[in-house]
C-alpha atoms as a PDB file:
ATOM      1  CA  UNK A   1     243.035 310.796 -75.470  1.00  0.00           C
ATOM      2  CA  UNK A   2     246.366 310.684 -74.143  1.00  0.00           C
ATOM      3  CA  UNK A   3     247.769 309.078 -70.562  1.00  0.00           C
ATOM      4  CA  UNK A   4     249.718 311.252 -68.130  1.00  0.00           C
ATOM      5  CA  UNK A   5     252.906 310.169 -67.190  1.00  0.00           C
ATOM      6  CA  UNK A   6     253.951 310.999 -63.414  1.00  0.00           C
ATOM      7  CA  UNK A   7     255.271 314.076 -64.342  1.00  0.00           C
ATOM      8  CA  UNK A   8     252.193 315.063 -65.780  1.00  0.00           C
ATOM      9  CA  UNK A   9     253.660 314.898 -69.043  1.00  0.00           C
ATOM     10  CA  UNK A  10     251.683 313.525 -72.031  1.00  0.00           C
ATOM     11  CA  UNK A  11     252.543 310.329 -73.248  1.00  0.00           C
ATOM     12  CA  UNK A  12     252.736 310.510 -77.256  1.00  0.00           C
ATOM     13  CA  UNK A  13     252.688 306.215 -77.701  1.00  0.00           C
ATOM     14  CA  UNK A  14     249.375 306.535 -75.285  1.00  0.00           C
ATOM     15  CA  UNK A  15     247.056 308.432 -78.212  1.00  0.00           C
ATOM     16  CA  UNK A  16     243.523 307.184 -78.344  1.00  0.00           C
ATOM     17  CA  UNK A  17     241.228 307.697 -80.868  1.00  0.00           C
ATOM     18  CA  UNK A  18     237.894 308.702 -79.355  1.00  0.00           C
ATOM     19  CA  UNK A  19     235.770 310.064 -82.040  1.00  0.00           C
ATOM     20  CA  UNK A  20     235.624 311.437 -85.521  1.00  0.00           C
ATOM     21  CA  UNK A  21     233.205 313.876 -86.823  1.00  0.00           C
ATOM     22  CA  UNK A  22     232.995 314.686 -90.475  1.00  0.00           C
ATOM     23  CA  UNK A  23     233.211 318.416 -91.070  1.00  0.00           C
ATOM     24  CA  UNK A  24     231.614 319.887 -94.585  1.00  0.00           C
ATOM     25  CA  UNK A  25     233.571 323.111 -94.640  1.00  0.00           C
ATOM     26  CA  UNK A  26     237.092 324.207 -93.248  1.00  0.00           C
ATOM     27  CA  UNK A  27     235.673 326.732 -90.200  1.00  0.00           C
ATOM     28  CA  UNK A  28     232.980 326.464 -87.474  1.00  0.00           C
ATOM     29  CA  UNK A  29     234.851 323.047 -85.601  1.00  0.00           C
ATOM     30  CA  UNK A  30     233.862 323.818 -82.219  1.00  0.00           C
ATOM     31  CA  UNK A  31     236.059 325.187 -79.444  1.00  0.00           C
ATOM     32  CA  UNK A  32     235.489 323.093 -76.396  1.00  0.00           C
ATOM     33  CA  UNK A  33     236.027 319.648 -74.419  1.00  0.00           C
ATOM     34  CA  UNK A  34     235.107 319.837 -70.710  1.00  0.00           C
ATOM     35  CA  UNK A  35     234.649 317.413 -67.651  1.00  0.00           C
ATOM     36  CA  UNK A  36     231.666 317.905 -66.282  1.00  0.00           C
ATOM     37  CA  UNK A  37     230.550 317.460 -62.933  1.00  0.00           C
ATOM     38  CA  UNK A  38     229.381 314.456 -63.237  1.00  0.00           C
ATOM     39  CA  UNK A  39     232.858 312.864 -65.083  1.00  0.00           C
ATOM     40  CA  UNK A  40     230.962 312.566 -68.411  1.00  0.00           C
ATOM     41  CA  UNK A  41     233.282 314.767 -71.306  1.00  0.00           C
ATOM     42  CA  UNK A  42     231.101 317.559 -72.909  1.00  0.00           C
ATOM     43  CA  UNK A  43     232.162 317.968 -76.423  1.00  0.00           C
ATOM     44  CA  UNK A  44     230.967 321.376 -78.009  1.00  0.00           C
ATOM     45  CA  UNK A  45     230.839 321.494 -82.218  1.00  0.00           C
ATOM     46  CA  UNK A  46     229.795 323.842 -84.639  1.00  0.00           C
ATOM     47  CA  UNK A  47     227.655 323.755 -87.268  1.00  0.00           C
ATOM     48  CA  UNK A  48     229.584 322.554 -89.278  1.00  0.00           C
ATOM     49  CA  UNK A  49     230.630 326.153 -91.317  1.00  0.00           C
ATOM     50  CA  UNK A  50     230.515 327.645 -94.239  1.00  0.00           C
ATOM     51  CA  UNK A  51     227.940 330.263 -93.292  1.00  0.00           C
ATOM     52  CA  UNK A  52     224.201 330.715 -92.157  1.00  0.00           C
ATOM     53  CA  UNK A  53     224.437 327.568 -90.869  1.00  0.00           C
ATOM     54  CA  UNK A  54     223.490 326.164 -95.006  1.00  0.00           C
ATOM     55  CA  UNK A  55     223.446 322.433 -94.149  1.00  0.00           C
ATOM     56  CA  UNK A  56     220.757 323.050 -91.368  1.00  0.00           C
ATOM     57  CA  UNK A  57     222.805 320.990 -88.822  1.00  0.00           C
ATOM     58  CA  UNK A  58     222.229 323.237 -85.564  1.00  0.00           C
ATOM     59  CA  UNK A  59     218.624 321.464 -85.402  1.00  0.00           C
ATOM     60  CA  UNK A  60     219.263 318.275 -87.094  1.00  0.00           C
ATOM     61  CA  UNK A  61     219.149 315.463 -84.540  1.00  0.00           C
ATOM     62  CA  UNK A  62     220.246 313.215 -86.800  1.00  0.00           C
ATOM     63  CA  UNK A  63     223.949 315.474 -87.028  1.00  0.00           C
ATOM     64  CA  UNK A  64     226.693 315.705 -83.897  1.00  0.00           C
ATOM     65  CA  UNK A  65     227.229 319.220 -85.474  1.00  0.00           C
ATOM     66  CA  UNK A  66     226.024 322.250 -84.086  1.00  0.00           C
ATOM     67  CA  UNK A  67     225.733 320.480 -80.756  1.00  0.00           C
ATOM     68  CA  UNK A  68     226.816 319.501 -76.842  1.00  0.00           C
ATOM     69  CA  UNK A  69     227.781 316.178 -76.980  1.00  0.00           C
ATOM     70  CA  UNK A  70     227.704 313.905 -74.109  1.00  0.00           C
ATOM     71  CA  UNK A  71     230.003 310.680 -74.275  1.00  0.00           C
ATOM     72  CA  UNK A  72     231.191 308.299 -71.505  1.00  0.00           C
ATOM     73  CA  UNK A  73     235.176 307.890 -72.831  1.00  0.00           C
ATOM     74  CA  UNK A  74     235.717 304.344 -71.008  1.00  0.00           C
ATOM     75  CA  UNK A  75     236.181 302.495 -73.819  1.00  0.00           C
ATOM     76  CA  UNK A  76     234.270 299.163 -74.169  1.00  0.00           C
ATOM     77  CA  UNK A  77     235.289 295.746 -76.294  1.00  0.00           C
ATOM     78  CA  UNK A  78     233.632 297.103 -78.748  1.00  0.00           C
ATOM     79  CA  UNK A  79     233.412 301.028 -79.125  1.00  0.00           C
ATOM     80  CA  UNK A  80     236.040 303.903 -77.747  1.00  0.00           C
ATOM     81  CA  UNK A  81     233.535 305.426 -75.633  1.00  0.00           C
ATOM     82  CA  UNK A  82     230.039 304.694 -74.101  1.00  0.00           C
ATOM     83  CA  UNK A  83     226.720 306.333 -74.473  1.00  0.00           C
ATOM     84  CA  UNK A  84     225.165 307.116 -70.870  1.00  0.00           C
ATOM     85  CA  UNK A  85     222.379 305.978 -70.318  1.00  0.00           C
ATOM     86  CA  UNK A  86     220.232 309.048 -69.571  1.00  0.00           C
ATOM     87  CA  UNK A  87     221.304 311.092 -72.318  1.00  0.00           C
ATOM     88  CA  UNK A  88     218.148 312.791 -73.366  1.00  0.00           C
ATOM     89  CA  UNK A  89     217.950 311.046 -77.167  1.00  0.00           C
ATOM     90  CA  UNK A  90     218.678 307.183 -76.022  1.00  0.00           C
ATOM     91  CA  UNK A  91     216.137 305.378 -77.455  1.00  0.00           C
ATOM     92  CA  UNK A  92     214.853 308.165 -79.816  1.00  0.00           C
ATOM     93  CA  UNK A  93     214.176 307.457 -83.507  1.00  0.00           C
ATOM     94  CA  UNK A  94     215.924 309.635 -85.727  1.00  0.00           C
ATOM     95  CA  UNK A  95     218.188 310.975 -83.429  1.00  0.00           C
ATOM     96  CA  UNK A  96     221.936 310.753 -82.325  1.00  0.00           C
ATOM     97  CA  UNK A  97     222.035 309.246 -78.617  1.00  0.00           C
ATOM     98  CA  UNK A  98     225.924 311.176 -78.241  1.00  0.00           C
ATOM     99  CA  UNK A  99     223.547 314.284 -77.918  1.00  0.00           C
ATOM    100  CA  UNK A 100     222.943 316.700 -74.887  1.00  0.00           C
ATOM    101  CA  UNK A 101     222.229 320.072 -76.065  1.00  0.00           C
ATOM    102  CA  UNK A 102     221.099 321.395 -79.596  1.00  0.00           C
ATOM    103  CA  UNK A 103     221.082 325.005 -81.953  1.00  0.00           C
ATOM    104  CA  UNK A 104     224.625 326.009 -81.578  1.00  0.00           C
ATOM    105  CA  UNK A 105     226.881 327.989 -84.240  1.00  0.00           C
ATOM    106  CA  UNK A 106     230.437 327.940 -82.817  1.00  0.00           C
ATOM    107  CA  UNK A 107     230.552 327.367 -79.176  1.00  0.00           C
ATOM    108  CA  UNK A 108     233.671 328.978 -78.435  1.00  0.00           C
ATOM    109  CA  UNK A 109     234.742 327.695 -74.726  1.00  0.00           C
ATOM    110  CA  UNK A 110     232.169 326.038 -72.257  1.00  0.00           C
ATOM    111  CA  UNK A 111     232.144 325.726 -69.012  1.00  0.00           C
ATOM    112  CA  UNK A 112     230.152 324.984 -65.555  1.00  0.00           C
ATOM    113  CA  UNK A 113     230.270 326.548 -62.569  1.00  0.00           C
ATOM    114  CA  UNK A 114     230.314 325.960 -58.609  1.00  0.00           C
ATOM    115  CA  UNK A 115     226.430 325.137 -58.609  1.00  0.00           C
ATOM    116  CA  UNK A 116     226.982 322.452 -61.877  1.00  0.00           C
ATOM    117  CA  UNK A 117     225.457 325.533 -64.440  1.00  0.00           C
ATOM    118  CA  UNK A 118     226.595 325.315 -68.042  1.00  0.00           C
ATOM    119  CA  UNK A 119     227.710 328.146 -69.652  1.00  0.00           C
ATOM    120  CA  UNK A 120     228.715 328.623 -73.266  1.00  0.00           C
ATOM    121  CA  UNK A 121     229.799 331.359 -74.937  1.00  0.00           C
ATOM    122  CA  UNK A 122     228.883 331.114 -78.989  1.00  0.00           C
ATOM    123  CA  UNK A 123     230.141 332.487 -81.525  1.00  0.00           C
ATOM    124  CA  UNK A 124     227.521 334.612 -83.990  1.00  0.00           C
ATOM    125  CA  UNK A 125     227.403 335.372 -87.427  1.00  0.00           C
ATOM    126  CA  UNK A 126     226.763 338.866 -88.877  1.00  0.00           C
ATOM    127  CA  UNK A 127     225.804 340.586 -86.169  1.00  0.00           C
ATOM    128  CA  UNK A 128     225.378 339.154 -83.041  1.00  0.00           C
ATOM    129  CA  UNK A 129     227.624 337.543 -79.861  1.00  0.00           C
ATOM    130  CA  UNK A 130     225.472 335.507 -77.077  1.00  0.00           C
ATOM    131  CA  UNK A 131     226.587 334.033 -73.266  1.00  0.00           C
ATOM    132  CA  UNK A 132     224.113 331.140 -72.987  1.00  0.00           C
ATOM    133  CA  UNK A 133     223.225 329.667 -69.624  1.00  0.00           C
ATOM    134  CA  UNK A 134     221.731 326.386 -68.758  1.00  0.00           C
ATOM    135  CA  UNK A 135     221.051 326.723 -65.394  1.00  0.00           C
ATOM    136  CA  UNK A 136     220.775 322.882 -63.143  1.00  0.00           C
ATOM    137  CA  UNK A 137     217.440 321.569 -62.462  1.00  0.00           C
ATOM    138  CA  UNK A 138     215.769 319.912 -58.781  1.00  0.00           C
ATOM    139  CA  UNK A 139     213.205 317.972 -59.035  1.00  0.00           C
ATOM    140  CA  UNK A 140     210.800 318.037 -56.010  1.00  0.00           C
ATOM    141  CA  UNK A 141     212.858 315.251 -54.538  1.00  0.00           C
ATOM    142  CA  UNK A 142     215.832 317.200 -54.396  1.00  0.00           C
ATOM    143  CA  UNK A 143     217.555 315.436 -57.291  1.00  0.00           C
ATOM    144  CA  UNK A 144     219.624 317.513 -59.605  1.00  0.00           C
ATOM    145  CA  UNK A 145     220.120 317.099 -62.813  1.00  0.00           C
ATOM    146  CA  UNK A 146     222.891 318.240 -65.148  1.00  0.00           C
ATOM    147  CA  UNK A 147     222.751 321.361 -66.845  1.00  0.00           C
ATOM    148  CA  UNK A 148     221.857 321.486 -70.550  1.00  0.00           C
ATOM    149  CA  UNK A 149     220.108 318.534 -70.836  1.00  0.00           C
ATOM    150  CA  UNK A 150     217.774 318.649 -74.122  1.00  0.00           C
ATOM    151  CA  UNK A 151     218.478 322.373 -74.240  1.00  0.00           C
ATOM    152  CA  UNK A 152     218.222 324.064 -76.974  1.00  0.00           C
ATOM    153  CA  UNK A 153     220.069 327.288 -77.967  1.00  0.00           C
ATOM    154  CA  UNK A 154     218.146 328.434 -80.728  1.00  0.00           C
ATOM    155  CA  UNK A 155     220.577 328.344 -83.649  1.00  0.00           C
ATOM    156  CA  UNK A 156     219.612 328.864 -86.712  1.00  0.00           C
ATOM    157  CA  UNK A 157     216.067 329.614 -86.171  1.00  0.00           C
ATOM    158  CA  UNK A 158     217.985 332.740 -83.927  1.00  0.00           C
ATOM    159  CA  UNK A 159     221.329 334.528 -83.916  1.00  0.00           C
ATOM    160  CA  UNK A 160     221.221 335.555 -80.455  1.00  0.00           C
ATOM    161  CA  UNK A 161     217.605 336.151 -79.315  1.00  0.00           C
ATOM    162  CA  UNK A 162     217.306 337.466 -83.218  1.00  0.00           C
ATOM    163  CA  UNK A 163     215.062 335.264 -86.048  1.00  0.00           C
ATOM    164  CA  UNK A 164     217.745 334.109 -88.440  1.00  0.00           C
ATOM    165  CA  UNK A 165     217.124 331.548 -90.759  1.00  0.00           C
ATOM    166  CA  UNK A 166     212.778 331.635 -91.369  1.00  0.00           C
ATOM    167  CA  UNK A 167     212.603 327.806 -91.970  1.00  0.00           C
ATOM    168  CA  UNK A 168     214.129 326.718 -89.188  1.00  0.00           C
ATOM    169  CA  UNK A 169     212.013 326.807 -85.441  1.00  0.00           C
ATOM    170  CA  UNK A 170     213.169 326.362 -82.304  1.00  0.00           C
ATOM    171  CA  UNK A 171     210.152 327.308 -80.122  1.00  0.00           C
ATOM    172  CA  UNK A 172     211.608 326.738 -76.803  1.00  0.00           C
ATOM    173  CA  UNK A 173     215.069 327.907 -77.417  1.00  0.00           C
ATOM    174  CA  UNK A 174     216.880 329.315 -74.245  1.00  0.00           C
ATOM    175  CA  UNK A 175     217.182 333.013 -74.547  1.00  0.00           C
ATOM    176  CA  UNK A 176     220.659 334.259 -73.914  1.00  0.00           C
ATOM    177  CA  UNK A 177     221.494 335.688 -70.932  1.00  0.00           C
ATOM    178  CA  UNK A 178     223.783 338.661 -72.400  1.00  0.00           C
ATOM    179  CA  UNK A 179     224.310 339.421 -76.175  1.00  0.00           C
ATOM    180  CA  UNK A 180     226.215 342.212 -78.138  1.00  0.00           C
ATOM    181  CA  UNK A 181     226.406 343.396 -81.204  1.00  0.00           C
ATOM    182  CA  UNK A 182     229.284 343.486 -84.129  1.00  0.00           C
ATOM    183  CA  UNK A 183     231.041 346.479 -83.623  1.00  0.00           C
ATOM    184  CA  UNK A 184     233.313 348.462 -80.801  1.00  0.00           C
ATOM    185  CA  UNK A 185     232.914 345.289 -78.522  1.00  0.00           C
ATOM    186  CA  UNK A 186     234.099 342.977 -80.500  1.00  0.00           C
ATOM    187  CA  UNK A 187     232.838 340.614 -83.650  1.00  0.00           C
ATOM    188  CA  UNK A 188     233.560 336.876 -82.280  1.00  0.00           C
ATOM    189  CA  UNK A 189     232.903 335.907 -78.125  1.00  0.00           C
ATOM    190  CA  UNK A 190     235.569 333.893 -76.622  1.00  0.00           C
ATOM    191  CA  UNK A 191     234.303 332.286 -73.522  1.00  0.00           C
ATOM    192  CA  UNK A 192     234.583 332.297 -70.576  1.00  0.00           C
ATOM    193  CA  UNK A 193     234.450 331.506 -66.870  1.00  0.00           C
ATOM    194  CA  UNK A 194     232.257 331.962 -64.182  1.00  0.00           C
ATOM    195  CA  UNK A 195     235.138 333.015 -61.246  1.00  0.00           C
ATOM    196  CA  UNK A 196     234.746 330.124 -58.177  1.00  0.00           C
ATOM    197  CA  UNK A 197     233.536 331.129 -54.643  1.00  0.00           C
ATOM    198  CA  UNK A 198     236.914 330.092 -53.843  1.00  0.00           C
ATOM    199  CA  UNK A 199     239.277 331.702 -56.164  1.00  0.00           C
ATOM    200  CA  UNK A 200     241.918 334.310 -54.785  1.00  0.00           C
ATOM    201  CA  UNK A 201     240.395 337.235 -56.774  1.00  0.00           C
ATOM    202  CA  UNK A 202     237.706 337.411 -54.302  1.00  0.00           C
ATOM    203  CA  UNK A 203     236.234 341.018 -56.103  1.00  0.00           C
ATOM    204  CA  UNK A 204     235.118 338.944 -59.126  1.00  0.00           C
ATOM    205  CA  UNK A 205     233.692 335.729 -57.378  1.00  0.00           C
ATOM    206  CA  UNK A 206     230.575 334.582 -59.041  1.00  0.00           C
ATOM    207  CA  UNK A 207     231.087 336.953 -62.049  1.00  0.00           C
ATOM    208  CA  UNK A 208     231.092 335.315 -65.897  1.00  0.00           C
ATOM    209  CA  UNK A 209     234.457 336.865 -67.297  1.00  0.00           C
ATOM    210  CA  UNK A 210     235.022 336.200 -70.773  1.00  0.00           C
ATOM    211  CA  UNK A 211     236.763 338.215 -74.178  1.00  0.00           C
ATOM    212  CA  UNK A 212     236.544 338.480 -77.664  1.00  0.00           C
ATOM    213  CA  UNK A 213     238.809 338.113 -80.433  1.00  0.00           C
ATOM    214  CA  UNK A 214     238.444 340.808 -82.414  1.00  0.00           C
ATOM    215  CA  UNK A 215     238.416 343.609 -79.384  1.00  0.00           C
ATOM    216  CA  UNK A 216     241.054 342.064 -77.150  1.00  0.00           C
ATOM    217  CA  UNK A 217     238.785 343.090 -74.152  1.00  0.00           C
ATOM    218  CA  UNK A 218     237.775 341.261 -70.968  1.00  0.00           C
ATOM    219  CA  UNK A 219     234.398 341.756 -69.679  1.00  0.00           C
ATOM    220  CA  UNK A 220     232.504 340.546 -66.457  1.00  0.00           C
ATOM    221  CA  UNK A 221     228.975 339.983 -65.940  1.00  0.00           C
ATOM    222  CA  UNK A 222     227.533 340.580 -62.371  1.00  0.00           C
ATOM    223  CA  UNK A 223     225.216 338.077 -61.537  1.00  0.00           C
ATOM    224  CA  UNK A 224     223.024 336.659 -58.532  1.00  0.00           C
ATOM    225  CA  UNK A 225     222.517 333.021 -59.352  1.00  0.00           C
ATOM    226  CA  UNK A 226     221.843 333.305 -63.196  1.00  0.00           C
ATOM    227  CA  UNK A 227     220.181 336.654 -63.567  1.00  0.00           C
ATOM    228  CA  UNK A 228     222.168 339.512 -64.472  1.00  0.00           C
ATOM    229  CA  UNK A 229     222.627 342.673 -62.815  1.00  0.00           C
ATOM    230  CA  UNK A 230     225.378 344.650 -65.130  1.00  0.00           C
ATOM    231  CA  UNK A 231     228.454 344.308 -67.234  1.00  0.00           C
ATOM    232  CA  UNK A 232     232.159 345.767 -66.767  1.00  0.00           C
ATOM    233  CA  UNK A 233     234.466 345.911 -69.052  1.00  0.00           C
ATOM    234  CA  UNK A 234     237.897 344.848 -67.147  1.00  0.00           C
ATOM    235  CA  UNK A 235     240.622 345.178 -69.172  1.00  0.00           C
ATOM    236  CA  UNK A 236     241.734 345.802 -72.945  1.00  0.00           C
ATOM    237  CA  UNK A 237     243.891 345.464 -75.448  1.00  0.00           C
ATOM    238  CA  UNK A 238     245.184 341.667 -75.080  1.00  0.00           C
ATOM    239  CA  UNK A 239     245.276 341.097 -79.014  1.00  0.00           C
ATOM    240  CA  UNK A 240     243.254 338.022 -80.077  1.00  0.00           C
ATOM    241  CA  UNK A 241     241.918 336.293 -77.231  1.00  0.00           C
ATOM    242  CA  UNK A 242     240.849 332.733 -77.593  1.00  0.00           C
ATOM    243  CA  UNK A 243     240.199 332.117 -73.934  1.00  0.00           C
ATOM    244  CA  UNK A 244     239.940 333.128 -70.409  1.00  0.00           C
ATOM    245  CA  UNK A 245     240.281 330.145 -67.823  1.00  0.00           C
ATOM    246  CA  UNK A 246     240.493 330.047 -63.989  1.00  0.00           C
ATOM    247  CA  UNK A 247     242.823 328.098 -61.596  1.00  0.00           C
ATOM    248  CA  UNK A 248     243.055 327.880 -57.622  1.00  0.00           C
ATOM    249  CA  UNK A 249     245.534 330.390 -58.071  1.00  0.00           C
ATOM    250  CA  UNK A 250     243.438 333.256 -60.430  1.00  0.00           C
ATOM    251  CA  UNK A 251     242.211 334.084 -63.767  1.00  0.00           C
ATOM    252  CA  UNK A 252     244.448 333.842 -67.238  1.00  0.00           C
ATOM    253  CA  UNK A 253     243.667 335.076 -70.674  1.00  0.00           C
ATOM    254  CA  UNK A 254     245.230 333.488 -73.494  1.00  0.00           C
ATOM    255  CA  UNK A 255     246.032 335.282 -76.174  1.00  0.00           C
ATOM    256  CA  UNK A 256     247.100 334.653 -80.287  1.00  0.00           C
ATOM    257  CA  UNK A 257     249.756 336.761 -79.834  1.00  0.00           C
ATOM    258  CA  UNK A 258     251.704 334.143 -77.660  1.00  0.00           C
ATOM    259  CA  UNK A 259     250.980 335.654 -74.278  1.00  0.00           C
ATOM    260  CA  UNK A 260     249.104 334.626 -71.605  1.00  0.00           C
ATOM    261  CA  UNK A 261     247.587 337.283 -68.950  1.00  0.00           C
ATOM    262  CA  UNK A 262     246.770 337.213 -65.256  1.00  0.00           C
ATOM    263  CA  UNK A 263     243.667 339.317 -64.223  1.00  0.00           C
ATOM    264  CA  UNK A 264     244.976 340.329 -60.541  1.00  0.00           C
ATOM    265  CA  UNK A 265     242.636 342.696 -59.867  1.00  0.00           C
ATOM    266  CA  UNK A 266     238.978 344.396 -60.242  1.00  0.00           C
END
């Protein structure tokens, strides 16, 4: 964690340390930090690497890897961060309270959208790429809770909405809502925004745009609410993309090969 100077600037003699997480091989670190709606930080991590997920982190609940993480950062007197309360494993024997969401591989870029969704685009591993969505929940009160909470994404009982690994279950693992397969559309999903009801490119509001790194392309999912109606692909060859972000002022693509890209138009 770093403090902002007025200029915005980051100020180096500010650095925090939040938290550390042990990683077993050299890939597979995760790809995302978010605010959520709710000011809690959302910390997505892989599995931990290697391949096949050979540790069988993605289920453990005793392991922050393969996970959504949901910390408080306020520091306390006696830890950098806090554990909110109503995390879904406070309490739980055998398992990590820090965790929100379980059975990811490499969740490239995560995100929520205008209604408080959470959408995460993961990364697969021979032959499958998934968009997950964890849609909000009302209870008949009216509250709302925040997406993703005790979800569970299926990895490595499931690449995609494929069986994987045989001895691991997941039983009520969310089903993606779009997948593809290794080949002409890419081999590795970089996530990924849904576009705002109020951003400028008003063709694409309430699409999920995201890319891929191996294809360079930019697709967009048509949804109502969190059912899909089609896909589009919008644009290609942007080299390796690593992620696609929105602003007030549009959508940008960031790219390996040092550019970044404005989407102006459908």
């Amino acid at each position: 964690e770093y403090a902002l100077t007025k200029t915005g600037e980051f100020n180096a003699k500010s650095r925090r340390e939040l938290l550390v997480i042990k990683q077993p091989y050299s890939n597979h670190n995760g790809g995302a930090i978010v605010t959520g709606p709710d000011n809690m930080l959302y910390i997505g991590t892989g599995d931990g690497g290697s391949g096949g997920d050979p540790d069988r982190t993605a289920q453990n609940l005793k392991s922050m890897l393969g996970k959504i993480l949901r910390i408080d950062p306020t520091a306390t007197s006696q830890k950098p961060y806090q554990i909110p309360k109503d995390n879904p494993y406070v309490g739980v024997s055998g398992a990590l309270p820090e965790i929100w969401s379980i059975g990811l591989r490499n969740p490239w870029r995560i995100s929520f959208d205008d209604l408080n969704n959470l959408w995460i685009a993961d990364v697969g591993q021979d032959k499958w790429e998934e968009i997950n969505v964890a849609a909000v929940t009302r209870s008949a009160s009216g509250t709302v809770s925040t997406a993703g909470r005790k979800s569970n994404f299926g990895w490595s009982a499931f690449e995609g909405s494929y069986k994987f690994n045989a001895d691991q279950s997941a039983p009520m693992a969310l089903k993606p809502i779009y997948e593809y397969k290794h080949g002409d559309d890419g081999c590795s999903v970089s996530g990924g925004v849904r576009v705002s009801a109020n951003n400028p490119l008003t063709t694409l509001r309430g699409w999920y745009l995201f890319s891929d790194y191996c294809s360079g392309a930019v697709t967009g999912l048509k949804l109502n609410g969190t059912t899909l109606l089609g896909r589009e692909k919008l644009v290609e060859k942007l080299g390796n993309v690593v992620a696609v972000q929105q602003t007030s002022n549009g959508i940008y693509v960031l790219s390996m090969n040092r550019n970044i890209y404005a989407i102006t138009a459908k």
